[in-house]
C-alpha atoms as a PDB file:
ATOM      1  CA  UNK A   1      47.637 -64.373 244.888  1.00  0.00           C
ATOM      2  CA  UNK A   2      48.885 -68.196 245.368  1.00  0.00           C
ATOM      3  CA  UNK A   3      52.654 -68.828 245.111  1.00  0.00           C
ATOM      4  CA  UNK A   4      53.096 -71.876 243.895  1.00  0.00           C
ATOM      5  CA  UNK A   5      56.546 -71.141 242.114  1.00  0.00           C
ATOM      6  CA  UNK A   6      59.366 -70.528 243.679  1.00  0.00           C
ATOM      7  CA  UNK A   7      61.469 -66.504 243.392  1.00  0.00           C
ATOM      8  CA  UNK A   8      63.921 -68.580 240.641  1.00  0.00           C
ATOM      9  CA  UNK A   9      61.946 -69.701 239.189  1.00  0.00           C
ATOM     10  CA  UNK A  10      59.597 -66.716 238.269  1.00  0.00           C
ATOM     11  CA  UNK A  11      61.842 -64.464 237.665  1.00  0.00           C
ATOM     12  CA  UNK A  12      63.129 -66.536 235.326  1.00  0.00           C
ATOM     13  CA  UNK A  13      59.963 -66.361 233.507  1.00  0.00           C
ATOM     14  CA  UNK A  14      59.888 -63.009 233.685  1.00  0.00           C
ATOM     15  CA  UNK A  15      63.394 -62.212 232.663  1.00  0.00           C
ATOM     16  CA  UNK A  16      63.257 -64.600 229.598  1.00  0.00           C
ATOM     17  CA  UNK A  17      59.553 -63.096 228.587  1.00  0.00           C
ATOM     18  CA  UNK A  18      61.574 -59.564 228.845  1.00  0.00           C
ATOM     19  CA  UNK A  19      64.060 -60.538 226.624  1.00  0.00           C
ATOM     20  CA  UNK A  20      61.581 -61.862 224.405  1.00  0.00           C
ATOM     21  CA  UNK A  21      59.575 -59.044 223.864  1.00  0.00           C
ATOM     22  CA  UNK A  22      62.670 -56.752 223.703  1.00  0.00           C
ATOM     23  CA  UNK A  23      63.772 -59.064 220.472  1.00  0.00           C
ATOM     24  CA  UNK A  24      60.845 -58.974 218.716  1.00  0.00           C
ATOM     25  CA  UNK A  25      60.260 -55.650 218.739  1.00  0.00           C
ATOM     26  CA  UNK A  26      63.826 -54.810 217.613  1.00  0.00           C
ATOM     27  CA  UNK A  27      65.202 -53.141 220.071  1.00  0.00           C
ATOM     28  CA  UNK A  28      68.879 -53.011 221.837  1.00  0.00           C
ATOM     29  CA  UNK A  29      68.945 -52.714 225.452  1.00  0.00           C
ATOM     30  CA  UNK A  30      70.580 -49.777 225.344  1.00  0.00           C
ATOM     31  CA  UNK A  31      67.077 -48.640 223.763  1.00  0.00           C
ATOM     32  CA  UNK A  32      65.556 -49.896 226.466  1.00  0.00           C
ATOM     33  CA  UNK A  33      67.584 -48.319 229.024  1.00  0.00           C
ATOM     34  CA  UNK A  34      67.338 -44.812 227.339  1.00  0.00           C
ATOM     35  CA  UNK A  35      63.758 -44.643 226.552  1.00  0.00           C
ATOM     36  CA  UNK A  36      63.374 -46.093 231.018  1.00  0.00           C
ATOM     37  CA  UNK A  37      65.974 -43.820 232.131  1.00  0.00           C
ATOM     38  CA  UNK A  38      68.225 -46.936 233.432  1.00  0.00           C
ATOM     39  CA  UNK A  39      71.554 -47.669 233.227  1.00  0.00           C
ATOM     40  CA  UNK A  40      72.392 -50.371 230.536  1.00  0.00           C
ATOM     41  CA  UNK A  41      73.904 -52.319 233.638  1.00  0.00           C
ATOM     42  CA  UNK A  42      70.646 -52.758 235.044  1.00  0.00           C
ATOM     43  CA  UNK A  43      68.892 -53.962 231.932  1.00  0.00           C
ATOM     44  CA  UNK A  44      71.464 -56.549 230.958  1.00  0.00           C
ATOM     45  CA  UNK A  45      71.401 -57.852 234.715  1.00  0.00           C
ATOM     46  CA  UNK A  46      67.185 -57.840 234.771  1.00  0.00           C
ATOM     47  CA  UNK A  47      67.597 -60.038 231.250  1.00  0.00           C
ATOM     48  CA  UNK A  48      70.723 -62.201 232.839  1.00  0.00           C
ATOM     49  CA  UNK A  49      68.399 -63.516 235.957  1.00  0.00           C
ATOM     50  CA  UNK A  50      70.880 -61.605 238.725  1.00  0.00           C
ATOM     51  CA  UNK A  51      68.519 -58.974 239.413  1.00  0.00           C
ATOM     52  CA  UNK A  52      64.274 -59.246 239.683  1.00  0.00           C
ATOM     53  CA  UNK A  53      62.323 -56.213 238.107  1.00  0.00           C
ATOM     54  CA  UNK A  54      60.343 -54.235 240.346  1.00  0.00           C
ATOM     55  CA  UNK A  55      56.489 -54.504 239.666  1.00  0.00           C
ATOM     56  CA  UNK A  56      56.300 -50.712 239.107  1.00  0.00           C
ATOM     57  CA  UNK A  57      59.362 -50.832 236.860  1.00  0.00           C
ATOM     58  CA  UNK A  58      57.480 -53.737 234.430  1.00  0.00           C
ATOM     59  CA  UNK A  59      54.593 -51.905 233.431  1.00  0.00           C
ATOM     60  CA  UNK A  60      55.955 -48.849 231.938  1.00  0.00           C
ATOM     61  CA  UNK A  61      58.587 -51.693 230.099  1.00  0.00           C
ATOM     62  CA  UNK A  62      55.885 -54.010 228.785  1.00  0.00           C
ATOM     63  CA  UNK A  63      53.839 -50.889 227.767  1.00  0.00           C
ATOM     64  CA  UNK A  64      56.964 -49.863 225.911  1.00  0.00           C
ATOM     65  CA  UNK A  65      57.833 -53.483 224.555  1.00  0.00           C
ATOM     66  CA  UNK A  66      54.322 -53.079 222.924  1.00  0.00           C
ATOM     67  CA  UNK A  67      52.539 -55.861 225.583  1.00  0.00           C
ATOM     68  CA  UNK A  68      48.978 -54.499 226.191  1.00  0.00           C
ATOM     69  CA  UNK A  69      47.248 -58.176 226.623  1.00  0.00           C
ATOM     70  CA  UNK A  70      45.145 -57.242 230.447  1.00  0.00           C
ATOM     71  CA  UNK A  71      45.735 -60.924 231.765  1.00  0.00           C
ATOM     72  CA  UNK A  72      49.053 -61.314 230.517  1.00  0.00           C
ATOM     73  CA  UNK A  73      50.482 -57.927 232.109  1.00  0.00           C
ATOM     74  CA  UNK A  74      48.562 -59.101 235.338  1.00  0.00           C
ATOM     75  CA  UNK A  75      50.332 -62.499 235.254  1.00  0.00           C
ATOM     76  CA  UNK A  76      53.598 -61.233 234.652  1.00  0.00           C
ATOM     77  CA  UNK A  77      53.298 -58.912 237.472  1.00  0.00           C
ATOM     78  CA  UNK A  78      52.258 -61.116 240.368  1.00  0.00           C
ATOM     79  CA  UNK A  79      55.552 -63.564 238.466  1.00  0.00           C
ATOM     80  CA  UNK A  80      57.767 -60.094 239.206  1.00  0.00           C
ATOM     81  CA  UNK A  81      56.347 -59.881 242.704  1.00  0.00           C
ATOM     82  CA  UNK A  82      57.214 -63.680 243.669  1.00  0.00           C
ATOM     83  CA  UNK A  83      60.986 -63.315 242.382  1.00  0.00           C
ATOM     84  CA  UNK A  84      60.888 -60.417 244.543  1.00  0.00           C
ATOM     85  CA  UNK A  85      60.437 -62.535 247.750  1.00  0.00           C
ATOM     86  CA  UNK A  86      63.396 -64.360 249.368  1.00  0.00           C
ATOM     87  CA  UNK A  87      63.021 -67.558 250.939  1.00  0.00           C
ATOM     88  CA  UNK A  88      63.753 -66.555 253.836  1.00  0.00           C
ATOM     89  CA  UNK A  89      63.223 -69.957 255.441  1.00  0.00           C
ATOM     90  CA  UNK A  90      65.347 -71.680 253.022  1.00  0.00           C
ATOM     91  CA  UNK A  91      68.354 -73.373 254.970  1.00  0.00           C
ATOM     92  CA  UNK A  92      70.797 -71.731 252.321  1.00  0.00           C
ATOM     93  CA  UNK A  93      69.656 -68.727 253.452  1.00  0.00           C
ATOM     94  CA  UNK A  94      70.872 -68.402 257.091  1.00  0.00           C
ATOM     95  CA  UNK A  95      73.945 -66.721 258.503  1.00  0.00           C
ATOM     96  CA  UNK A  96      76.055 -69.806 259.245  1.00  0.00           C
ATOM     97  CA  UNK A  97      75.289 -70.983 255.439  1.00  0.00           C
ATOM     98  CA  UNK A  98      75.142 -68.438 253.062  1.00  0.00           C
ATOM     99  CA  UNK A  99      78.263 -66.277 252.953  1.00  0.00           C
ATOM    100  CA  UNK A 100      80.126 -69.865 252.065  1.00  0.00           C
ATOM    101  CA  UNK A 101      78.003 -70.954 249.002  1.00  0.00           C
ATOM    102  CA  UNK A 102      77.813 -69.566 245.352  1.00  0.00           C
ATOM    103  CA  UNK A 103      74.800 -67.604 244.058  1.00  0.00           C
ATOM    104  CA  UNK A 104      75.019 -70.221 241.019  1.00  0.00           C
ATOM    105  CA  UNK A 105      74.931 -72.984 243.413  1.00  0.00           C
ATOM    106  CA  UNK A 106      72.396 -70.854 245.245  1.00  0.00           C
ATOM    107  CA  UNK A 107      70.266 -70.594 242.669  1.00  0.00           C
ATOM    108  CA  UNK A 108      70.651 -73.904 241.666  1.00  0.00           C
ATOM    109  CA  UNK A 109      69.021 -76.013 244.451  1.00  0.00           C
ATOM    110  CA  UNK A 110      66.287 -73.442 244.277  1.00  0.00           C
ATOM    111  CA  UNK A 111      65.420 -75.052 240.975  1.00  0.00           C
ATOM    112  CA  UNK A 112      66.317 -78.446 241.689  1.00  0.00           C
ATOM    113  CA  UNK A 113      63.087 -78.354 243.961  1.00  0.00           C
ATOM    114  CA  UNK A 114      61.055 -77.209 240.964  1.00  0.00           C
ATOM    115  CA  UNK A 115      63.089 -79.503 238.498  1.00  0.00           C
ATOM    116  CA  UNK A 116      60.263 -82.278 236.559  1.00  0.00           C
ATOM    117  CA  UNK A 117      63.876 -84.282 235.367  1.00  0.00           C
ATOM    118  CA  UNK A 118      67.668 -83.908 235.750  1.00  0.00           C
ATOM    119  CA  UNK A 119      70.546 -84.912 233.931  1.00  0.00           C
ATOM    120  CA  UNK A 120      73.543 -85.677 235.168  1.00  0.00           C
ATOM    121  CA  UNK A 121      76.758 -85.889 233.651  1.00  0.00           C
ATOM    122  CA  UNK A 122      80.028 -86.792 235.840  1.00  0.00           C
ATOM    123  CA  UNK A 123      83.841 -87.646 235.014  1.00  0.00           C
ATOM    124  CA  UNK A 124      85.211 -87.753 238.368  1.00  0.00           C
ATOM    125  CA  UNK A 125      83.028 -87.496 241.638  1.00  0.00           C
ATOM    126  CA  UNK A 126      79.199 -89.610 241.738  1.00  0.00           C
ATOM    127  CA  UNK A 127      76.284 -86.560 241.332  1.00  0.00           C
ATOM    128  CA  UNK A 128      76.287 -83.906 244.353  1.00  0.00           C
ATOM    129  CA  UNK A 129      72.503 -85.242 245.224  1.00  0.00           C
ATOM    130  CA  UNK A 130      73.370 -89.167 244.901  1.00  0.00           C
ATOM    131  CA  UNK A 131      76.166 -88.204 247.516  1.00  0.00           C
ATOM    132  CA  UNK A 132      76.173 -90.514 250.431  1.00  0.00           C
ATOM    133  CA  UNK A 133      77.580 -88.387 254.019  1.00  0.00           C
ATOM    134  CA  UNK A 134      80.350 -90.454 253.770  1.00  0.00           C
ATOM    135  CA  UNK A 135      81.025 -89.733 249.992  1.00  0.00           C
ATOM    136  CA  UNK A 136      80.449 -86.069 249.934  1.00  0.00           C
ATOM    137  CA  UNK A 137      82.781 -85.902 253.139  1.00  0.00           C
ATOM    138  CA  UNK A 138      85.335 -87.000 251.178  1.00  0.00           C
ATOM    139  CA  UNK A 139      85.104 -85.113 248.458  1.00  0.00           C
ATOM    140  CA  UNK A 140      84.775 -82.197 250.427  1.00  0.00           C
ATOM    141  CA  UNK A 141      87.801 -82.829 252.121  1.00  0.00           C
ATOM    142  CA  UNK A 142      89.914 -83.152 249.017  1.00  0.00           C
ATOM    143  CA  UNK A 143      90.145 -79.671 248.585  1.00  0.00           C
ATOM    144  CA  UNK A 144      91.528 -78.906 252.408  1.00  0.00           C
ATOM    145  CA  UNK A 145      93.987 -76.171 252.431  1.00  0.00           C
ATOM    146  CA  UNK A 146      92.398 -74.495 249.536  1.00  0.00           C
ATOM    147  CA  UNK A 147      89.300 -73.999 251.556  1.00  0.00           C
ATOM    148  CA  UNK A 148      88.293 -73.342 255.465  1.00  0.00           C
ATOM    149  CA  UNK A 149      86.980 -75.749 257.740  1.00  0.00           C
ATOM    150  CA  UNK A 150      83.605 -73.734 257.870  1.00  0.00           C
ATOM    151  CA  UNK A 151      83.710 -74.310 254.111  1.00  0.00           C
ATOM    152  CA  UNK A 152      84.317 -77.852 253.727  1.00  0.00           C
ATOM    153  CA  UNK A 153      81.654 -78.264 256.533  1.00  0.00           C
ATOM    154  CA  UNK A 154      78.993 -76.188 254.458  1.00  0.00           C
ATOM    155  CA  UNK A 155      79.713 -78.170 251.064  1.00  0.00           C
ATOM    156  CA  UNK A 156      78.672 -81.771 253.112  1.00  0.00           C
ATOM    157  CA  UNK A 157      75.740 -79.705 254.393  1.00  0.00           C
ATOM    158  CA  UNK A 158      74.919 -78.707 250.780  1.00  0.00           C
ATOM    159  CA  UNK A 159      75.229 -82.478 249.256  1.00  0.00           C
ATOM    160  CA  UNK A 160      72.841 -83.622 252.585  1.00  0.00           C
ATOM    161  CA  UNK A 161      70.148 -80.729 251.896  1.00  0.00           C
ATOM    162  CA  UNK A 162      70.097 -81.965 247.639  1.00  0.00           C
ATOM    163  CA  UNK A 163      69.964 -85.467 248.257  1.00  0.00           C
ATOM    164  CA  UNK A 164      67.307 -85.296 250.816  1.00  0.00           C
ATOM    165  CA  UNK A 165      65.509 -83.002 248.314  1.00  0.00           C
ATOM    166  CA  UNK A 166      65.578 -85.641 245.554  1.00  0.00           C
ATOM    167  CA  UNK A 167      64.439 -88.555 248.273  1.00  0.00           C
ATOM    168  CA  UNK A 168      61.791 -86.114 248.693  1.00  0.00           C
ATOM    169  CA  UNK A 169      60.777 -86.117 245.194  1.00  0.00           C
ATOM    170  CA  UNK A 170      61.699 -89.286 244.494  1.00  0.00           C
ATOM    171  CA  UNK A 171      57.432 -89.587 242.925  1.00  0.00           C
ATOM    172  CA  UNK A 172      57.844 -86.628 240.734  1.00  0.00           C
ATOM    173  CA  UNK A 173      61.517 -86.120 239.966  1.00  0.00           C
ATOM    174  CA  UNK A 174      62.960 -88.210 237.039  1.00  0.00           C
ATOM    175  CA  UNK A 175      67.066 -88.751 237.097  1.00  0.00           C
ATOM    176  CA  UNK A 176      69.156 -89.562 234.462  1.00  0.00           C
ATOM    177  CA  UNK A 177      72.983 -90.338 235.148  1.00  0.00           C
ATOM    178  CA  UNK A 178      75.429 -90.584 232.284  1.00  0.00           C
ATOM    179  CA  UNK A 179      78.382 -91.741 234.606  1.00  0.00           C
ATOM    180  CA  UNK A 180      81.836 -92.083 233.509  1.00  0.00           C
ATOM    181  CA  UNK A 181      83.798 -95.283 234.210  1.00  0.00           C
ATOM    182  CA  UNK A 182      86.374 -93.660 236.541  1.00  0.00           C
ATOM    183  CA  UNK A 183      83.630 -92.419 238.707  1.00  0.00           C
ATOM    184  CA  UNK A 184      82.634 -96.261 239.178  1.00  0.00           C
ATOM    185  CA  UNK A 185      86.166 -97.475 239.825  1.00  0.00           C
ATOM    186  CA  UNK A 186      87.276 -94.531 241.930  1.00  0.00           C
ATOM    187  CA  UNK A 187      87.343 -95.465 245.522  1.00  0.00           C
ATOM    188  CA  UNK A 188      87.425 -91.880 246.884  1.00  0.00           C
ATOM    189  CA  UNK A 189      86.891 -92.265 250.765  1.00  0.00           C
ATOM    190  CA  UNK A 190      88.378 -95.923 251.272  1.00  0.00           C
ATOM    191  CA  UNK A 191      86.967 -98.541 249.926  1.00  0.00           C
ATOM    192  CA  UNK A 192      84.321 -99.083 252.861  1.00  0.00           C
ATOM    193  CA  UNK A 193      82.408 -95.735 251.952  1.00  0.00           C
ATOM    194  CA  UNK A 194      82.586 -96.372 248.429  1.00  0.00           C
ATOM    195  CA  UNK A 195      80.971 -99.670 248.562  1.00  0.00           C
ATOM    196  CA  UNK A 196      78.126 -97.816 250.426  1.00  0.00           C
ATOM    197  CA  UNK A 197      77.655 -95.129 247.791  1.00  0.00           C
ATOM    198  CA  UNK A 198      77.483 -98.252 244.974  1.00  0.00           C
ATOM    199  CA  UNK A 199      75.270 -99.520 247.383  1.00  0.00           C
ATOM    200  CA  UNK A 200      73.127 -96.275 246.617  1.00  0.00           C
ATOM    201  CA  UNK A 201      73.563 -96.573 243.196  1.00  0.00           C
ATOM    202  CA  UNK A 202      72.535 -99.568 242.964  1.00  0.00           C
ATOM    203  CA  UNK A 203      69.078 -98.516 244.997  1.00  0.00           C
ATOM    204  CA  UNK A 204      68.820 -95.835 242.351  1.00  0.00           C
ATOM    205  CA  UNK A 205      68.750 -97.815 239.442  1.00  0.00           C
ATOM    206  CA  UNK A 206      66.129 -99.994 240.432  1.00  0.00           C
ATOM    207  CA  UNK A 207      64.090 -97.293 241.387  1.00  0.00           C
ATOM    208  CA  UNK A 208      61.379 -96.691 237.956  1.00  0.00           C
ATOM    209  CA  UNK A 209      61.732 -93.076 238.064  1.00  0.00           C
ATOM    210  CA  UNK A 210      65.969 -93.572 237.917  1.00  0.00           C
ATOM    211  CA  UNK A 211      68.146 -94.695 234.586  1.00  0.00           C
ATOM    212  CA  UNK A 212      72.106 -95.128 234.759  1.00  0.00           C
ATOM    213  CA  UNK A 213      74.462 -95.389 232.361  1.00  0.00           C
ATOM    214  CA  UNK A 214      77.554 -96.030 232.175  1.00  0.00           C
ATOM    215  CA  UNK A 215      80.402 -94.931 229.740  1.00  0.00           C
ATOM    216  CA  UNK A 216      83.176 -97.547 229.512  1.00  0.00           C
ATOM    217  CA  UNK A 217      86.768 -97.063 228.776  1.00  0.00           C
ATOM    218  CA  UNK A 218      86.312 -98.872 225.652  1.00  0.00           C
ATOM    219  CA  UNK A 219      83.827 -96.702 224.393  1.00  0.00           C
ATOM    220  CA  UNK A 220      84.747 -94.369 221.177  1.00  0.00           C
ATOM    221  CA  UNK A 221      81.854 -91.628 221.822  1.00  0.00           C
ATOM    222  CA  UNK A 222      82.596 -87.952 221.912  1.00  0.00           C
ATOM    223  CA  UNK A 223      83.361 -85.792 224.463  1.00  0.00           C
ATOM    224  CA  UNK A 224      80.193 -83.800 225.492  1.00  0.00           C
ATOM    225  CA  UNK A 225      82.574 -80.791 227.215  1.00  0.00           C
ATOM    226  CA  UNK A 226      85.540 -80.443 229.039  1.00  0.00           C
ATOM    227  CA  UNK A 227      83.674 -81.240 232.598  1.00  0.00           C
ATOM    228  CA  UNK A 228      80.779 -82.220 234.167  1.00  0.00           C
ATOM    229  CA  UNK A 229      77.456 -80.611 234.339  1.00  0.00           C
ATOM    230  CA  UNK A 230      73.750 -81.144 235.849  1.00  0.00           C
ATOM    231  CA  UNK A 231      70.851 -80.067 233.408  1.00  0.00           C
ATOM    232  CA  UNK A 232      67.428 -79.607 234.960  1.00  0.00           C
ATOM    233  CA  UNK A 233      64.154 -79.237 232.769  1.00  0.00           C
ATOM    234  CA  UNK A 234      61.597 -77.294 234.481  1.00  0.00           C
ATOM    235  CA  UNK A 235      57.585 -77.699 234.461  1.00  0.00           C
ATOM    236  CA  UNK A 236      57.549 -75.226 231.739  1.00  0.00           C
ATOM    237  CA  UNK A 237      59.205 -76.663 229.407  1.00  0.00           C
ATOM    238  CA  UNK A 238      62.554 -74.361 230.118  1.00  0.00           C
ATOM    239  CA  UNK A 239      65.865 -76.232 231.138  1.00  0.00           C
ATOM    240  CA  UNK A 240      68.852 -74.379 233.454  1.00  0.00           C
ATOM    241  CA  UNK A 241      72.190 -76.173 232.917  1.00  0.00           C
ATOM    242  CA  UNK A 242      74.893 -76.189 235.903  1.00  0.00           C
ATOM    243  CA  UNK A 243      78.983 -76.586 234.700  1.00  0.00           C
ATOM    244  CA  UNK A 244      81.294 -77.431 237.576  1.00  0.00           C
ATOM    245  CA  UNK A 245      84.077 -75.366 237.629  1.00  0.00           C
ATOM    246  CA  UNK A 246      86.694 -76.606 240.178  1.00  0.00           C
ATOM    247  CA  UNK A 247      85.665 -75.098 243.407  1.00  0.00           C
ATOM    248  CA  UNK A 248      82.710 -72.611 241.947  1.00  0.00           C
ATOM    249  CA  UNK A 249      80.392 -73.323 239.546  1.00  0.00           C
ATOM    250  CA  UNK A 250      78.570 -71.703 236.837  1.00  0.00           C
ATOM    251  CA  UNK A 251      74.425 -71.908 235.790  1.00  0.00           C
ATOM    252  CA  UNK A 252      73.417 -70.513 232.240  1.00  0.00           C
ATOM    253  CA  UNK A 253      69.813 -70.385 231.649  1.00  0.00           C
ATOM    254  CA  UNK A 254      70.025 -69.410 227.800  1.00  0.00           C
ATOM    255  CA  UNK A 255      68.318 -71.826 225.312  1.00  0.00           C
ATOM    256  CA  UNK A 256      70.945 -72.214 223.042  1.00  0.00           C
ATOM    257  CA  UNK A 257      73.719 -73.086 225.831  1.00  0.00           C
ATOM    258  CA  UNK A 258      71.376 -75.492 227.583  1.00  0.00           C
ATOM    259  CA  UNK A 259      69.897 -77.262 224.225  1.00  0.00           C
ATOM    260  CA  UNK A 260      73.310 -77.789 222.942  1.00  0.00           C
ATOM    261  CA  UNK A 261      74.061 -79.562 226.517  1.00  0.00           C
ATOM    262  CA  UNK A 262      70.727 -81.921 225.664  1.00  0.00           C
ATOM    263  CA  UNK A 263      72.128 -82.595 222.480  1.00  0.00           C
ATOM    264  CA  UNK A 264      75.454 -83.593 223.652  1.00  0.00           C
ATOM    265  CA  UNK A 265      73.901 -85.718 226.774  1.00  0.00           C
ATOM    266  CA  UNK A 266      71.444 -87.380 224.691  1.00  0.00           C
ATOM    267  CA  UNK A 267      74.232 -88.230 222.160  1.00  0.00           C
ATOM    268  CA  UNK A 268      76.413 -89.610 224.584  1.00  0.00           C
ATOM    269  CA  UNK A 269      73.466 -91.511 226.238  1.00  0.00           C
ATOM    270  CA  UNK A 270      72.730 -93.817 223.156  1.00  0.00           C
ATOM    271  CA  UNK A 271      75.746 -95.195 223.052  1.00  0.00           C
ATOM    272  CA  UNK A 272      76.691 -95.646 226.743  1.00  0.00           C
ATOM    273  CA  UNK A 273      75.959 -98.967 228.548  1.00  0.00           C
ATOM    274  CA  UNK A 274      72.577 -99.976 228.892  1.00  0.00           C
ATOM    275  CA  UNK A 275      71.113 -99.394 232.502  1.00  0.00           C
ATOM    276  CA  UNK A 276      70.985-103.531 232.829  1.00  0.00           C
ATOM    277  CA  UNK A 277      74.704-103.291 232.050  1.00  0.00           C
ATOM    278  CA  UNK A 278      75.490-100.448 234.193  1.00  0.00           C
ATOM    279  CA  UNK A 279      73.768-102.010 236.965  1.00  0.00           C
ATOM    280  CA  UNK A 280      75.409-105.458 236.294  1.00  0.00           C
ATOM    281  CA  UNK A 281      78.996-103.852 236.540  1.00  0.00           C
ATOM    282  CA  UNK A 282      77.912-102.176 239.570  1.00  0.00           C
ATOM    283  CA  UNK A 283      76.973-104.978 241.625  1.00  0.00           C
ATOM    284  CA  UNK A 284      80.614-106.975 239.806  1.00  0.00           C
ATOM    285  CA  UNK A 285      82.488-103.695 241.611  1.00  0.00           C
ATOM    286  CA  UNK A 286      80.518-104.276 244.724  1.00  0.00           C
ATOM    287  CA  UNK A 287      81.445-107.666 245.158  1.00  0.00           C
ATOM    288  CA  UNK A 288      84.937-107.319 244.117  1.00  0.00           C
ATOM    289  CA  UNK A 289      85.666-104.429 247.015  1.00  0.00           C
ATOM    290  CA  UNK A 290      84.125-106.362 249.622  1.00  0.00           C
ATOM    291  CA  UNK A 291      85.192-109.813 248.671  1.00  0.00           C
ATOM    292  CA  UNK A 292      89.147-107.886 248.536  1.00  0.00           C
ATOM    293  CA  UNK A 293      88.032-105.920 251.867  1.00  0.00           C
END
């Protein structure tokens, strides 16, 4: 067998196939935990993503979901055996790194390397991945005395790792940011390291595979939610949405949560500042900080 996916992202197929088959042949999960002899825990956590299915556990389910199809059962099966492996090589993976990041966040960057686009959405800080070092060290340090210094350090190593992950894809990896005005006027860092992450920006938005847009002040478009979020849409036509939630975070893979994200994003998007204008008042801020500097 050839793994080309990675553990997220096949168990994600499996879980939402699962689900799928569970639904349409109208059952509960407590059904399905009865007729398996599993606790209802387990089911709900096998169809939530925070759990992989053994192999041996899937074919007795799918036989009982009513799935007979040979190559289908096979493909699902070798799917349940990647998103049993752990990337053990990952970086997020080691001792000095994991105990300090989220499984959300976790789980996460293990799709951003699979993402085909991402969406971005931000009201206060520039995107994790378009993070300059100097930018995501001072956003990191923002929240000392709520976090350790082990902490702090691990959340600059986590904005390094993504961004060099989308230079990396830079051919095959198409961003969209829907930026807020603040984030564009707020020198966070001093006004030297802010002029080198417009500096970035700016890169970014003459890059093809890159569009930026801006939403002014003056600007009477609705609210997409009550923070910012990254959506990712995946090879397969599935998307995984990302909410930041102060110092944690939060990733819901369900269709209807992460196509009424699109909707909002894509709302907001038509009626934000063109990516000529948005990189126009990018270049004005620019030159204002460093003629003032």
């Amino acid at each position: 067998m050839v793994v080309i996916d990675s553990p997220m992202v096949a168990r994600r197929r499996v879980r939402l196939a699962l689900r799928e088959f569970r639904e349409k042949a109208h059952l509960t999960q407590q059904q399905v935990a009865d007729e398996m002899e599993w606790s209802l825990s387990k089911v709900i956590r096998i169809e939530n993503g925070e759990v992989s299915i053994a192999p041996n556990d899937l074919v007795p389910l799918l036989d009982y979901l009513g799935l007979s199809d040979g190559p289908h059962v096979q493909s699902m099966v070798d799917d349940a055996k990647v998103a049993r492996l752990r990337q053990r090589d990952a970086w997020y993976q080691k001792s000095a790194y994991r105990p300090h990041i989220t499984d959300s966040l976790r789980r996460l960057m293990e799709y951003e390397t699979k993402a085909t686009e991402m969406r971005f959405y931000s009201i206060y800080f520039m995107p994790g991945p378009v993070q300059t070092p100097d930018y995501a060290s001072a956003v990191s340090h923002l929240w000392e005395g709520e976090i350790s210094p082990t902490q702090i350090r691990v959340r600059i190593e986590t904005a390094r790792h993504r961004r060099q992950n989308l230079r990396a894809r830079s051919r095959s990896l198409r961003l969209y940011l829907l930026l807020d005005e603040s984030v564009l006027r707020r020198p966070l860092g001093g006004e030297r390291i802010f002029v080198n992450q417009l500096r970035e920006l700016e890169r970014l938005a003459q890059d093809e595979s890159t569009a930026i847009r801006m939403i002014p002040f003056s600007m009477d478009a609705p609210v997409t939610n009550n923070g910012s979020f990254d959506l990712l849409s995946l090879a397969d036509g599935g998307m995984v949405l990302y909410r930041e939630n102060g110092l944690a975070g939060e990733l819901v893979e369900d269709g209807a949560g992460t196509d009424r994200h699109r909707y909002r994003f894509d709302r907001v998007w038509r009626q934000a500042m063109d990516p000529d204008e948005t990189l126009d008042f990018i270049r004005h801020r620019i030159d204002r900080l460093e003629r003032r500097g």
